[in-house]
C-alpha atoms as a PDB file:
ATOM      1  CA  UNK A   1     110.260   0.890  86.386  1.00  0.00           C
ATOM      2  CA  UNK A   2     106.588   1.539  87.687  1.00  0.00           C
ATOM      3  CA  UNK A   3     106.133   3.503  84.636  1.00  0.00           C
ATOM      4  CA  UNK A   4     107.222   0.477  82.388  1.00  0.00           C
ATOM      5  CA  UNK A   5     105.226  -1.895  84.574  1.00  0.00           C
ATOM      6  CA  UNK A   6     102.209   0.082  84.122  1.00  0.00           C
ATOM      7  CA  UNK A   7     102.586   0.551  80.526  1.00  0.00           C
ATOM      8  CA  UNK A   8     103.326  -3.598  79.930  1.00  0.00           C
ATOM      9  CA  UNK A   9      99.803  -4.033  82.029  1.00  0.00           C
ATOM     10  CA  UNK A  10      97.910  -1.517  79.920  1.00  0.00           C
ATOM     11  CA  UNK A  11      99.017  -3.497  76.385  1.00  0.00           C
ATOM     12  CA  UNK A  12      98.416  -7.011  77.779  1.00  0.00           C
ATOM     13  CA  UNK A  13      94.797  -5.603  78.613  1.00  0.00           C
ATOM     14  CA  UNK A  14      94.597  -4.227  75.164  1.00  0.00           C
ATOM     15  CA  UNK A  15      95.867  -7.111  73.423  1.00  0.00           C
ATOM     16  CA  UNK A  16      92.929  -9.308  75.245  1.00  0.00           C
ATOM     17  CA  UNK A  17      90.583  -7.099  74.353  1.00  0.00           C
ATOM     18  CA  UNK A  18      91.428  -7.532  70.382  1.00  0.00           C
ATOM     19  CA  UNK A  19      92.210 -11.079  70.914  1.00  0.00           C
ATOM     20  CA  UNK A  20      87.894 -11.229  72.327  1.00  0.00           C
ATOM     21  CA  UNK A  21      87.272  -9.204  69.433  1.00  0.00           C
ATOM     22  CA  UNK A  22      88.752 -10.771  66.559  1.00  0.00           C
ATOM     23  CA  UNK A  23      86.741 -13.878  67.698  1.00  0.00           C
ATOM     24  CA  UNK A  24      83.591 -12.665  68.465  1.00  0.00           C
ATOM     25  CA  UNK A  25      84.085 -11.408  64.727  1.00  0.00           C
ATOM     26  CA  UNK A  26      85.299 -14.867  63.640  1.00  0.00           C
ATOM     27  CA  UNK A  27      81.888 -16.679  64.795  1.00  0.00           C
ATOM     28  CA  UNK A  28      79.326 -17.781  62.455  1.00  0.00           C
ATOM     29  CA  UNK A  29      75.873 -18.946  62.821  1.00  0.00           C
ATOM     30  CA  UNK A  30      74.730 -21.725  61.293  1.00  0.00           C
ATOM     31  CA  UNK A  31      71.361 -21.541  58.467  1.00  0.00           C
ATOM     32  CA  UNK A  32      68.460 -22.502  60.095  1.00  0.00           C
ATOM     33  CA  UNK A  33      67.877 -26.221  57.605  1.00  0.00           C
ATOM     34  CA  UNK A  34      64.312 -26.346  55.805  1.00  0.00           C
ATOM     35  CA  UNK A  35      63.467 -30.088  55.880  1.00  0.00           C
ATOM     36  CA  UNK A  36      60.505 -31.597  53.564  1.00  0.00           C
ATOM     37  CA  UNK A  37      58.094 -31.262  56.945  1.00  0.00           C
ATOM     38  CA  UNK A  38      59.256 -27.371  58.033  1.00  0.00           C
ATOM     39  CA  UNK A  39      57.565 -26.931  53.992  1.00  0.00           C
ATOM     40  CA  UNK A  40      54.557 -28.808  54.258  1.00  0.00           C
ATOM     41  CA  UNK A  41      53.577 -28.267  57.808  1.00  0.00           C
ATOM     42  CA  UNK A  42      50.836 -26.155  58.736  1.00  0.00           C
ATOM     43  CA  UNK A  43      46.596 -25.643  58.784  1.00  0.00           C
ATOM     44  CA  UNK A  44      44.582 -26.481  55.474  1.00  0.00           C
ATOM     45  CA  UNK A  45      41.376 -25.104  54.682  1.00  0.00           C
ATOM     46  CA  UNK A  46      40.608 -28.140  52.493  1.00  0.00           C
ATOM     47  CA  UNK A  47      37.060 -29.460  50.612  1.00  0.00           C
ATOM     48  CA  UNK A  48      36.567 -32.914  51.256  1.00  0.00           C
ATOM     49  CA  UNK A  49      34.000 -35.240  48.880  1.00  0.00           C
ATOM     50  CA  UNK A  50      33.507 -38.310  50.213  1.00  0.00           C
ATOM     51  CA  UNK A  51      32.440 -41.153  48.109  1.00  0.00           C
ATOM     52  CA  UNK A  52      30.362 -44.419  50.081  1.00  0.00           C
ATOM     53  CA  UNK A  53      29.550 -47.140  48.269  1.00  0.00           C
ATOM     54  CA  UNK A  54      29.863 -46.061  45.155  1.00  0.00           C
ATOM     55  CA  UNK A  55      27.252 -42.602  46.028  1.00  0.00           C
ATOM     56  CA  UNK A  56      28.809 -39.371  46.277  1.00  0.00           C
ATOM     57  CA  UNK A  57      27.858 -37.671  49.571  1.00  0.00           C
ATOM     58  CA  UNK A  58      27.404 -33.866  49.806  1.00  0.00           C
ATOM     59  CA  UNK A  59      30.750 -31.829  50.294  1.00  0.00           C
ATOM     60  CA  UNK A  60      32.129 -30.496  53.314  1.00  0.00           C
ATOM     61  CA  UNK A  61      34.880 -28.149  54.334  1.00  0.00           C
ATOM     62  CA  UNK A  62      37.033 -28.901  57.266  1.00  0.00           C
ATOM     63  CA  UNK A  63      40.499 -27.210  58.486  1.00  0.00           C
ATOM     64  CA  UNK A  64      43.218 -30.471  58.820  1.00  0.00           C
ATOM     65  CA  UNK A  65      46.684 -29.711  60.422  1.00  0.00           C
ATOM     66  CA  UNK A  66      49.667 -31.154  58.875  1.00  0.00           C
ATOM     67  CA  UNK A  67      52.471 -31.295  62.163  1.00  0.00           C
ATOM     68  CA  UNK A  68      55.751 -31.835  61.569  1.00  0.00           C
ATOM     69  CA  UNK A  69      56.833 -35.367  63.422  1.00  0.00           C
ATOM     70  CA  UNK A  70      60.839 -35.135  62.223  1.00  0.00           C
ATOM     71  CA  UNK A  71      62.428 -34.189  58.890  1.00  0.00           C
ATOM     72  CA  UNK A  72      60.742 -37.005  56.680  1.00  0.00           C
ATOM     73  CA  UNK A  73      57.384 -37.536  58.716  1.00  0.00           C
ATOM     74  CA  UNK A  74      54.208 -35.572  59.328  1.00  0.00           C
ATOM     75  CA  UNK A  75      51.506 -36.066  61.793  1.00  0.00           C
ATOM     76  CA  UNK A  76      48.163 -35.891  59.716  1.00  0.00           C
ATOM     77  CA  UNK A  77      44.818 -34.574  61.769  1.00  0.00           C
ATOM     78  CA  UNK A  78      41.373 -34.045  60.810  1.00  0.00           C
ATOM     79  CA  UNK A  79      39.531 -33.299  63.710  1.00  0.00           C
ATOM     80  CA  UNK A  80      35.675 -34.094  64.706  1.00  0.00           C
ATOM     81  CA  UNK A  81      35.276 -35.780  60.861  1.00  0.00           C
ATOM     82  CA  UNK A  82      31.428 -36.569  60.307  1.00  0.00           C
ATOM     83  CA  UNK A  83      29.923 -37.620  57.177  1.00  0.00           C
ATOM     84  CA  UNK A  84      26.355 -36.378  55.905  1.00  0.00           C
ATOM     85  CA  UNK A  85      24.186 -39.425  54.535  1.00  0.00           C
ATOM     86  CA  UNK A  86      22.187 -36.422  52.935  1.00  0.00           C
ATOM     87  CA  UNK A  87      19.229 -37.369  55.002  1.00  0.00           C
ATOM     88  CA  UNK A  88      19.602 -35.519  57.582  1.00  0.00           C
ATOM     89  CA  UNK A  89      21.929 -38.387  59.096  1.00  0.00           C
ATOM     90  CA  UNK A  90      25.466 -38.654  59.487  1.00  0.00           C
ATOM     91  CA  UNK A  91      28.482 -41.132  60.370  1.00  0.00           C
ATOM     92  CA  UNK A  92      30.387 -39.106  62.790  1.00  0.00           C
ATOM     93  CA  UNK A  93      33.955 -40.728  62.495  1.00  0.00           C
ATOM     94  CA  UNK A  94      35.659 -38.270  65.274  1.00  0.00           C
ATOM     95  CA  UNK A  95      39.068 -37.491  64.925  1.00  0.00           C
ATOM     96  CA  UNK A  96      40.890 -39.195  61.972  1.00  0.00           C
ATOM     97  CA  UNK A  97      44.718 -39.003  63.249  1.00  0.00           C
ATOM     98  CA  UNK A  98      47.438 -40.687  60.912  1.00  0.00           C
ATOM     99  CA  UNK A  99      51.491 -40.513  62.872  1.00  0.00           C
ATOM    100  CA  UNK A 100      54.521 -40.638  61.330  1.00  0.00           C
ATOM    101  CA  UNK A 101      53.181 -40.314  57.482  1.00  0.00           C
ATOM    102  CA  UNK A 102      56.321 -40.837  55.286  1.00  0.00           C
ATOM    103  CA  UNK A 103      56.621 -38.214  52.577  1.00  0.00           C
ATOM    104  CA  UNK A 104      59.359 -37.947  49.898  1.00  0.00           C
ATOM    105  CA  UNK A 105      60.266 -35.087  47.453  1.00  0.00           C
ATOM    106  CA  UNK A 106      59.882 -34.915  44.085  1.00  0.00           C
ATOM    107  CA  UNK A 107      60.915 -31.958  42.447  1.00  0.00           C
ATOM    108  CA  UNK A 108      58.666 -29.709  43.944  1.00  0.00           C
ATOM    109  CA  UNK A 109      55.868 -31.936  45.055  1.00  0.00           C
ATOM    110  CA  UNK A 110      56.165 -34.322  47.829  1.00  0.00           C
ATOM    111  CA  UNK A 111      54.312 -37.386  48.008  1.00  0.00           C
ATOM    112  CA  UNK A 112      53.255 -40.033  50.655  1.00  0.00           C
ATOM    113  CA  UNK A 113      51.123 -43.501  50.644  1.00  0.00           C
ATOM    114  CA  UNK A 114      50.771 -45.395  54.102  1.00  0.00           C
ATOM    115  CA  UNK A 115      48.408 -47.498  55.713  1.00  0.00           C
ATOM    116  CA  UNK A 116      47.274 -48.198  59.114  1.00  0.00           C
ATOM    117  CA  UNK A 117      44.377 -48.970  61.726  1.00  0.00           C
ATOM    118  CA  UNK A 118      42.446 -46.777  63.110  1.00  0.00           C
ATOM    119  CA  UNK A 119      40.100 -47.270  66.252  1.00  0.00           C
ATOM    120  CA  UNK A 120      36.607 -45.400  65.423  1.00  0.00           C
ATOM    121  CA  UNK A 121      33.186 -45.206  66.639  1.00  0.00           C
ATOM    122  CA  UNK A 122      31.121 -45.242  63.387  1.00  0.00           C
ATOM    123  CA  UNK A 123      27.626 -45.546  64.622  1.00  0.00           C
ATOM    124  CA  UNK A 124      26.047 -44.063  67.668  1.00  0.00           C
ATOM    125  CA  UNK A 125      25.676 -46.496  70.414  1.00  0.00           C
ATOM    126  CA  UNK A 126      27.802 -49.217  69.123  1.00  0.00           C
ATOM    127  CA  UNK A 127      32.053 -49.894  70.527  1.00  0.00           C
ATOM    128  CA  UNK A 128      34.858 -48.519  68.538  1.00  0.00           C
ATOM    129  CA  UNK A 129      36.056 -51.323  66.151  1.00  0.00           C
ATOM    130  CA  UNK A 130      39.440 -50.932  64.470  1.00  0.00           C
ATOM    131  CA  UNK A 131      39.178 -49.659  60.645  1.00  0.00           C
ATOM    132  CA  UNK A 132      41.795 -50.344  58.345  1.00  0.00           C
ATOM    133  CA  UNK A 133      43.010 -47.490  56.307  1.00  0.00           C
ATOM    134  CA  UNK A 134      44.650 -46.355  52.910  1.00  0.00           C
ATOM    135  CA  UNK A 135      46.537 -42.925  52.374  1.00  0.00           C
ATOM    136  CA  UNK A 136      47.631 -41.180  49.573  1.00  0.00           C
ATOM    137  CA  UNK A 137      48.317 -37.894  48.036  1.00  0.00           C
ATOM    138  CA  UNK A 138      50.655 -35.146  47.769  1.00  0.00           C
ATOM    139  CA  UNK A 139      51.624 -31.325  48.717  1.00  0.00           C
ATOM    140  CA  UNK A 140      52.985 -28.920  47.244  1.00  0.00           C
ATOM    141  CA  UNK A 141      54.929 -25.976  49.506  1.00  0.00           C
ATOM    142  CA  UNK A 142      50.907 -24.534  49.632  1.00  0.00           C
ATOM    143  CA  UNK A 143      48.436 -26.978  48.679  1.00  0.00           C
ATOM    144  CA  UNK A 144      46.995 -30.812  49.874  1.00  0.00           C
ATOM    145  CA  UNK A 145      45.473 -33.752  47.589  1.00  0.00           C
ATOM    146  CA  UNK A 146      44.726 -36.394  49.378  1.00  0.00           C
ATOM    147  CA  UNK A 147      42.607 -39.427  49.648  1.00  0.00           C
ATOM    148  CA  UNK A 148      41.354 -41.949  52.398  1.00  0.00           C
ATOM    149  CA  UNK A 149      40.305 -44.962  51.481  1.00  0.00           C
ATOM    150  CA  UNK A 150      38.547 -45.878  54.641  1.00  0.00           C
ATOM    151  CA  UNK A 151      37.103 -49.954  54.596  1.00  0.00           C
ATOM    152  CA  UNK A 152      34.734 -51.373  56.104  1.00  0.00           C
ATOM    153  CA  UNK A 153      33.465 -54.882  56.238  1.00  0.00           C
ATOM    154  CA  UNK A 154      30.398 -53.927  53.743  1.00  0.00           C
ATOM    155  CA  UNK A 155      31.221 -50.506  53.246  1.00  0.00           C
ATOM    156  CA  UNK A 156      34.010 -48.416  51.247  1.00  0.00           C
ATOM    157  CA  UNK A 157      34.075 -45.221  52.383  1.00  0.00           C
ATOM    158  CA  UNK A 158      36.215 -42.907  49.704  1.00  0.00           C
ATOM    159  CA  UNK A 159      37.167 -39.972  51.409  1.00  0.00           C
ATOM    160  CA  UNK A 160      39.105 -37.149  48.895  1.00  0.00           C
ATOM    161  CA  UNK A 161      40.188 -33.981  50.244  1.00  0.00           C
ATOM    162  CA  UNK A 162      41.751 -31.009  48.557  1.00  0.00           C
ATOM    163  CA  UNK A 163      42.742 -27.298  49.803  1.00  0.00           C
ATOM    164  CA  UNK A 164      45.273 -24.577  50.834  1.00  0.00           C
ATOM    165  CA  UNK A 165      47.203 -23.894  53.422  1.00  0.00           C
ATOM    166  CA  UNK A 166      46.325 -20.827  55.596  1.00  0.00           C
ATOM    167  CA  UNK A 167      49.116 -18.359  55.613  1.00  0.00           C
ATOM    168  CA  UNK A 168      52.887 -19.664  55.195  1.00  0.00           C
ATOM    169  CA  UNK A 169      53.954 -21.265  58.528  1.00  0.00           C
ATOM    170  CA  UNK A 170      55.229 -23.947  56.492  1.00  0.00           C
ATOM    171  CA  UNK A 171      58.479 -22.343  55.502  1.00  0.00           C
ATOM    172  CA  UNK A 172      59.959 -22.093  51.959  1.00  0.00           C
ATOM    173  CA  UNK A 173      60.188 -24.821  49.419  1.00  0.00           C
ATOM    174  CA  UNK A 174      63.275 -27.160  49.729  1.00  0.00           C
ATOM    175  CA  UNK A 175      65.652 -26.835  46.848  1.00  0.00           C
ATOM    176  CA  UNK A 176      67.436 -30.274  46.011  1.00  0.00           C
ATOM    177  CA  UNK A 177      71.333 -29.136  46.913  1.00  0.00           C
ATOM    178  CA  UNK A 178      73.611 -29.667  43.504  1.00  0.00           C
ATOM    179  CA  UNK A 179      76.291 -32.584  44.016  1.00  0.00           C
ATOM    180  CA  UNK A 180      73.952 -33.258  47.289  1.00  0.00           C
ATOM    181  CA  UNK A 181      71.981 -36.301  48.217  1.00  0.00           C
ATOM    182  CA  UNK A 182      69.890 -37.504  45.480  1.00  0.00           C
ATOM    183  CA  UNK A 183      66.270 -36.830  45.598  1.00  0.00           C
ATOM    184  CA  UNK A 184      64.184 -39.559  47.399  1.00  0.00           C
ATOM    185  CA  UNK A 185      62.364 -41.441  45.065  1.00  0.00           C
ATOM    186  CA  UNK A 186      57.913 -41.529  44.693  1.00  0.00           C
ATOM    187  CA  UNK A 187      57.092 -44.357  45.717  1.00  0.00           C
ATOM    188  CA  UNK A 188      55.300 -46.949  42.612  1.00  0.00           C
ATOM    189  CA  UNK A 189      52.042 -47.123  44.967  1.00  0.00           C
ATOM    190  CA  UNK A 190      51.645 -43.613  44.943  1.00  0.00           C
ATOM    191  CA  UNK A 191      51.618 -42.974  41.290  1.00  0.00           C
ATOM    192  CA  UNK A 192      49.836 -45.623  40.915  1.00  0.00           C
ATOM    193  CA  UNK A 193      46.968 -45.530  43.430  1.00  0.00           C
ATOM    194  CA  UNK A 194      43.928 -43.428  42.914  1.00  0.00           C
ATOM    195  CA  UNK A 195      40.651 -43.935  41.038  1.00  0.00           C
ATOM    196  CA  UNK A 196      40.165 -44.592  37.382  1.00  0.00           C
ATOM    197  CA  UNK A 197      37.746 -44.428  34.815  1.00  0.00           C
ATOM    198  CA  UNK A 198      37.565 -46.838  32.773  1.00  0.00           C
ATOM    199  CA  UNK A 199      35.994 -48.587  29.257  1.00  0.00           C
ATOM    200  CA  UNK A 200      36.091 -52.570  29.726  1.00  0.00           C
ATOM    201  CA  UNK A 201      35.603 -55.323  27.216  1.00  0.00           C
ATOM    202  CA  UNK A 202      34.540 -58.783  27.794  1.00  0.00           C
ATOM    203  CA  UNK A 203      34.639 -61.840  25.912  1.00  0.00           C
ATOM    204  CA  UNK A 204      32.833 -64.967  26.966  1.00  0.00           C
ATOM    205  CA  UNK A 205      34.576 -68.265  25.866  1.00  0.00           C
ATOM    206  CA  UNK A 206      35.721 -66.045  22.923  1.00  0.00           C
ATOM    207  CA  UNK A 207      32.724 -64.077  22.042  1.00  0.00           C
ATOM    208  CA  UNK A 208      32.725 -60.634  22.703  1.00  0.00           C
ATOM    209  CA  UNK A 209      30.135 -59.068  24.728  1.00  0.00           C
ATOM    210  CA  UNK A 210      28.949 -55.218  24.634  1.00  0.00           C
ATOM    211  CA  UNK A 211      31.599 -53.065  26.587  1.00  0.00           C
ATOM    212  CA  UNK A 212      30.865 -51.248  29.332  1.00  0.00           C
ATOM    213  CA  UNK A 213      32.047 -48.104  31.761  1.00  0.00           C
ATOM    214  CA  UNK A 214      33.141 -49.273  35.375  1.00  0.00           C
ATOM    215  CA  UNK A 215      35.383 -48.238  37.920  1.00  0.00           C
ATOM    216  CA  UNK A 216      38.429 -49.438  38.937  1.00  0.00           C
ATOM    217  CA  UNK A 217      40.362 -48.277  42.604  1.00  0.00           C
ATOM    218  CA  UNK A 218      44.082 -48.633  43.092  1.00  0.00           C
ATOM    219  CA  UNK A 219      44.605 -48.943  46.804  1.00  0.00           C
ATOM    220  CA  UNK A 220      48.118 -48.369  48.177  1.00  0.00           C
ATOM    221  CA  UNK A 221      49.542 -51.326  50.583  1.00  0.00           C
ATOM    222  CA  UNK A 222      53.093 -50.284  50.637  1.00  0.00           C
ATOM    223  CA  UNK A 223      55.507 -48.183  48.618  1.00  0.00           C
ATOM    224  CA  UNK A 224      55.613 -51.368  45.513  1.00  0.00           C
ATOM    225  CA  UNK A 225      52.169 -53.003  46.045  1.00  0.00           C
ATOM    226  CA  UNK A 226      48.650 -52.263  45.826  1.00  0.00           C
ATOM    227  CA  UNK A 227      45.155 -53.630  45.763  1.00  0.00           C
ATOM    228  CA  UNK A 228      43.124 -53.766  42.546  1.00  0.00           C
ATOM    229  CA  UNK A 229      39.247 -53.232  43.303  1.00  0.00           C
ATOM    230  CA  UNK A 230      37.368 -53.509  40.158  1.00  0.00           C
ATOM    231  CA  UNK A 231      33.617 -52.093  40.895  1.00  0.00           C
ATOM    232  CA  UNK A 232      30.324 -53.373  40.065  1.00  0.00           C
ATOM    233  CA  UNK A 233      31.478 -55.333  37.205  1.00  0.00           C
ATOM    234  CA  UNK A 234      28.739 -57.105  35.388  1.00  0.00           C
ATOM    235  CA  UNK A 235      28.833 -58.671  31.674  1.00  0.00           C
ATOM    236  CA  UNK A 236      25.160 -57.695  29.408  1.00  0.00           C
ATOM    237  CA  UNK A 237      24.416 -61.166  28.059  1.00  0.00           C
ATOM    238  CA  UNK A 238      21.522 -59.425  26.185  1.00  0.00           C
ATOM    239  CA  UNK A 239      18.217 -60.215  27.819  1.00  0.00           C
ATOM    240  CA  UNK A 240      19.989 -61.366  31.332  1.00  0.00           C
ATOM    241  CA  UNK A 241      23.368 -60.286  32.840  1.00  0.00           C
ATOM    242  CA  UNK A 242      26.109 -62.058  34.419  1.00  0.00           C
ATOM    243  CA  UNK A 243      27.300 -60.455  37.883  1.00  0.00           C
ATOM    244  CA  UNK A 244      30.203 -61.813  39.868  1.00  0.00           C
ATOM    245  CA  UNK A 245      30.029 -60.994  43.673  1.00  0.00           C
ATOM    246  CA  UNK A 246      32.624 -61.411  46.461  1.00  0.00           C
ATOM    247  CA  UNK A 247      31.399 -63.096  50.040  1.00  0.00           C
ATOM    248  CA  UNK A 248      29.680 -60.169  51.057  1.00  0.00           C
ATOM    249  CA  UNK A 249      27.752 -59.739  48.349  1.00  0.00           C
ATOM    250  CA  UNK A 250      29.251 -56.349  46.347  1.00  0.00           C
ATOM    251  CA  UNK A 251      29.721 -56.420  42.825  1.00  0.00           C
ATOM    252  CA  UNK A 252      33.509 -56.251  42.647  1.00  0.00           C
ATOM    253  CA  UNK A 253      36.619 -58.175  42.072  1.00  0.00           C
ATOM    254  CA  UNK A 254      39.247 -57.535  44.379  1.00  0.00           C
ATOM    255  CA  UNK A 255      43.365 -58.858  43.830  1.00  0.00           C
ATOM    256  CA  UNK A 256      45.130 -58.105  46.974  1.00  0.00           C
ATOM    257  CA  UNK A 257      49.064 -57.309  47.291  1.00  0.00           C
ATOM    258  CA  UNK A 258      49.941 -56.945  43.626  1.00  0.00           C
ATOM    259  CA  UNK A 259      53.534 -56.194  43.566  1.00  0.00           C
ATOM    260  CA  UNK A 260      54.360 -52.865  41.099  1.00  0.00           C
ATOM    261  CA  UNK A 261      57.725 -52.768  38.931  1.00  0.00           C
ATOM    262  CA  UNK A 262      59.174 -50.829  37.022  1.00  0.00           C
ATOM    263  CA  UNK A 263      59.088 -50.904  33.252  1.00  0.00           C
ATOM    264  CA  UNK A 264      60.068 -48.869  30.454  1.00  0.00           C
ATOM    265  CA  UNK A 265      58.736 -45.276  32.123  1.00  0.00           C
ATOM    266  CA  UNK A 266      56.268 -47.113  33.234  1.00  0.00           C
ATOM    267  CA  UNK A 267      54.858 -49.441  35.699  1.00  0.00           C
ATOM    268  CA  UNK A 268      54.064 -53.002  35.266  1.00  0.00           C
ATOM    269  CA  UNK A 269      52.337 -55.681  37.721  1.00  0.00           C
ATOM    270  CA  UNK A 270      51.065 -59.304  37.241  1.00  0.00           C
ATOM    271  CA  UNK A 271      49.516 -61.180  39.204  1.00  0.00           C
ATOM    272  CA  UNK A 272      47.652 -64.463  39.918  1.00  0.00           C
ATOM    273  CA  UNK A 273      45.211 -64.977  42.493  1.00  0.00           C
ATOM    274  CA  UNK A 274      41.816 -67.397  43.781  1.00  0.00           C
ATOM    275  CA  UNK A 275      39.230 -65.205  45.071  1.00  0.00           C
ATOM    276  CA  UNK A 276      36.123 -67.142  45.913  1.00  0.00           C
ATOM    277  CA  UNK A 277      33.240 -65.265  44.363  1.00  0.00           C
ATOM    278  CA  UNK A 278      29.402 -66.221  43.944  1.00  0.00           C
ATOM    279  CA  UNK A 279      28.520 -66.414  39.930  1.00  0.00           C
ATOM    280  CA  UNK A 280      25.085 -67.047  39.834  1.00  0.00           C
ATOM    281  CA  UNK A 281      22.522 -65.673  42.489  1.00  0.00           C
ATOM    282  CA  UNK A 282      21.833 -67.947  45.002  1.00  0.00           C
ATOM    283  CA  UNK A 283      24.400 -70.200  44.536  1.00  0.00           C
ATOM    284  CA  UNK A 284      27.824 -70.509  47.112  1.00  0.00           C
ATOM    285  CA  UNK A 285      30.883 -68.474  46.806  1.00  0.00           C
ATOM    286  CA  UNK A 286      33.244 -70.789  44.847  1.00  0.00           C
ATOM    287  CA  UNK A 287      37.099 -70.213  44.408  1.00  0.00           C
ATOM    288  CA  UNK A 288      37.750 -68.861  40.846  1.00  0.00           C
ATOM    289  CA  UNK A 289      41.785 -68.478  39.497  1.00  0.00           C
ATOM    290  CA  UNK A 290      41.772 -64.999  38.113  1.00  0.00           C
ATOM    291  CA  UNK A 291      45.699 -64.200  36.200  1.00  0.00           C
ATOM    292  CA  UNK A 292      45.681 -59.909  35.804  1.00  0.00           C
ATOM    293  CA  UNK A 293      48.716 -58.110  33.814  1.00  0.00           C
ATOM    294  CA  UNK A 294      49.267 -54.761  32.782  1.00  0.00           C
ATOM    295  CA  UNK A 295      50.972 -51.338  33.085  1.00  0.00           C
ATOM    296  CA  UNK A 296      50.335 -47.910  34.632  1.00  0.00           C
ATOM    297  CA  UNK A 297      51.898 -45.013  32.899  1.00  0.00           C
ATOM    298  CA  UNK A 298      50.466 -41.220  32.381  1.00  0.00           C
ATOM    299  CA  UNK A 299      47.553 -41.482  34.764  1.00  0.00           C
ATOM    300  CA  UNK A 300      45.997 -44.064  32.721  1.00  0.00           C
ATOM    301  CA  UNK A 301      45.667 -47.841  33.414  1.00  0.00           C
ATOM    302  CA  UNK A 302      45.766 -50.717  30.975  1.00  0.00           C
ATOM    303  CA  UNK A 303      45.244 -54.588  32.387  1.00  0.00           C
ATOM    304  CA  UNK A 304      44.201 -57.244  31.394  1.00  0.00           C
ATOM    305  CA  UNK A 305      42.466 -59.968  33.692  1.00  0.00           C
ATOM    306  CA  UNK A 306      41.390 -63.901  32.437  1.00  0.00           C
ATOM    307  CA  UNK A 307      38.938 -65.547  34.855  1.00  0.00           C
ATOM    308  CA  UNK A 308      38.710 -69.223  34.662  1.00  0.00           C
ATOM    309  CA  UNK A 309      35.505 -70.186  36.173  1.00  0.00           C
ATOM    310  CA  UNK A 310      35.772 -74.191  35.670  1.00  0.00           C
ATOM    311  CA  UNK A 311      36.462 -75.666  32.147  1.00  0.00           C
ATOM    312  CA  UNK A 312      33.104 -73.968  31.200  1.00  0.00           C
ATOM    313  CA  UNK A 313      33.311 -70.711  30.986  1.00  0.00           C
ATOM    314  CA  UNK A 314      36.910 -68.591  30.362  1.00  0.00           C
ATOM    315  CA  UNK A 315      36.159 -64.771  30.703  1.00  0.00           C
ATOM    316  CA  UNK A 316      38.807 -62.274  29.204  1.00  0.00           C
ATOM    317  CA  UNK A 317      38.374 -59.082  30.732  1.00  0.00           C
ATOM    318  CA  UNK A 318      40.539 -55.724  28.781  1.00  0.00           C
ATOM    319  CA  UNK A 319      40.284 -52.709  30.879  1.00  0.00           C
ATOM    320  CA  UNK A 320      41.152 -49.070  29.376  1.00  0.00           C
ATOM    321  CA  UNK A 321      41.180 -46.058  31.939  1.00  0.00           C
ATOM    322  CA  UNK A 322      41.992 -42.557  33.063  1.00  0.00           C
ATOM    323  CA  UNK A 323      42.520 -41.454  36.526  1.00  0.00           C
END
């Protein structure tokens, strides 16, 4: 009986023993997930060329950290950011710090355009003042392109940066699962937004005027509208010249909160608006209906824009570009 006793103990031992094993063997741990941020996170070595006012500034080289804020949203850093006025001055900006940047995938690019405020010093001796700012670009798994549009009352500060990320701490690229989720759509501001180079013809109560070479900034608001900043834009009457200024006295025409669509591949906006601009020198800003159309498509831009200024004078403005 002790014999059988023993022998009963010694199997129940052995069967628990095989029952721990066969489970042990039975586990599985789960794939660490790559989001969109584990792939884009990380330190770039980037170039940056800033644009102010219209005068490109000598380029710098700065490192800016891309953290990862959750699965769709970076932190975006660029630490101690100065600016050389290339004479021996500078605008020393501080630390430009954008949270909770959306980005979406596209293939293998993801893209992201955002704006915000920004509290910055920009001249020695004077208080912080909040800065409204535009941001755009797009990574790939190992490079940045990127552009802050920082503004200014009086001064447009164009800020584009480009470089590499420094080894691969940003983790592999994110393949779009088959049958899966579909892949989140770019938004129409990004592909839009950017600066173009452009040929624009004029006509003057139906006479048409020599063309001329401007340029023309797409600022991003929100994922379907932008601003449209058309640059010193002035219309060669011959001998004299016909230059439309905004309040502050810039040469540039600026429709706010155009709404993108899309259309046929492309994208398509119209949209009517009353800026009050100054016409002649000297004289007070006066409220002039502008009505803009056109499309975006391939990295180029066509619009048209007619600018009633009174019964007087009706000025047709065709713009042609490239980004």
């Amino acid at each position: 009986m002790k014999k059988f006793l023993s022998f009963f103990a010694m199997a129940a031992i052995a069967l628990t023993f095989a029952a721990c094993s066969d489970d042990e063997e039975g586990q599985t741990t789960d794939a660490p997930v790559t989001t969109m941020t584990d792939v884009v996170a990380g330190t770039y070595s980037t170039s940056i060329n800033v644009n102010l006012n219209g005068t490109d500034l000598p380029e710098a080289n700065y490192d800016v950290v891309i953290e990862k804020a959750n699965d769709t949203e970076i932190n975006f850093v660029l630490n101690d950011f100065s600016i050389s006025l290339g004479t021996g001055e500078a605008l020393n900006l501080g630390d430009i710090r954008l949270d909770e940047v959306a980005i979406s995938q596209s293939g293998s690019n993801y893209t992201f355009a955002t704006t915000d405020t920004l509290t910055l010093a920009i001249f020695p001796g004077m208080d912080a003042v909040p800065v409204p700012i535009d941001f755009v670009g797009s990574f790939t798994s190992s490079t940045i392109d990127a552009t802050i549009d920082i503004n200014l009352s009086g001064m447009q500060i164009l800020v584009e940066i480009t470089g590499s990320k420094n080894g691969s701490t940003g983790g592999e690229e994110v393949e779009p699962t088959p049958g899966g989720e579909e892949e989140p759509e770019v938004a129409l501001s990004a592909i839009a937004a950017g600066d173009y180079a452009c040929n624009i013809a004029v006509e003057l109560n139906g006479t048409p005027f020599p063309a001329s070479e401007n340029a023309v900034t797409i600022e991003a608001v929100n994922d379907s509208t932008v601003n449209f900043v058309l640059k010193d834009f002035s219309i060669s009457l011959g001998e004299s010249s016909l230059t439309p200024t905004n309040e502050n006295g810039e040469a540039k025409i600026t429709l706010t909160d155009v709404v993108l669509t899309e259309s046929d591949g492309g994208i398509a906006f119209t949209k009517e608006q009353t800026p009050n601009l100054v016409i002649a020198e000297g004289s007070p800003a006066i409220p002039v209906p502008i009505v803009a159309n056109g499309t975006f498509a391939d990295n180029s831009l066509n619009a048209h824009f007619d600018i009633n200024i009174g019964e007087a004078m009706v000025i047709a403005v065709t713009i042609e570009g490239q980004k």
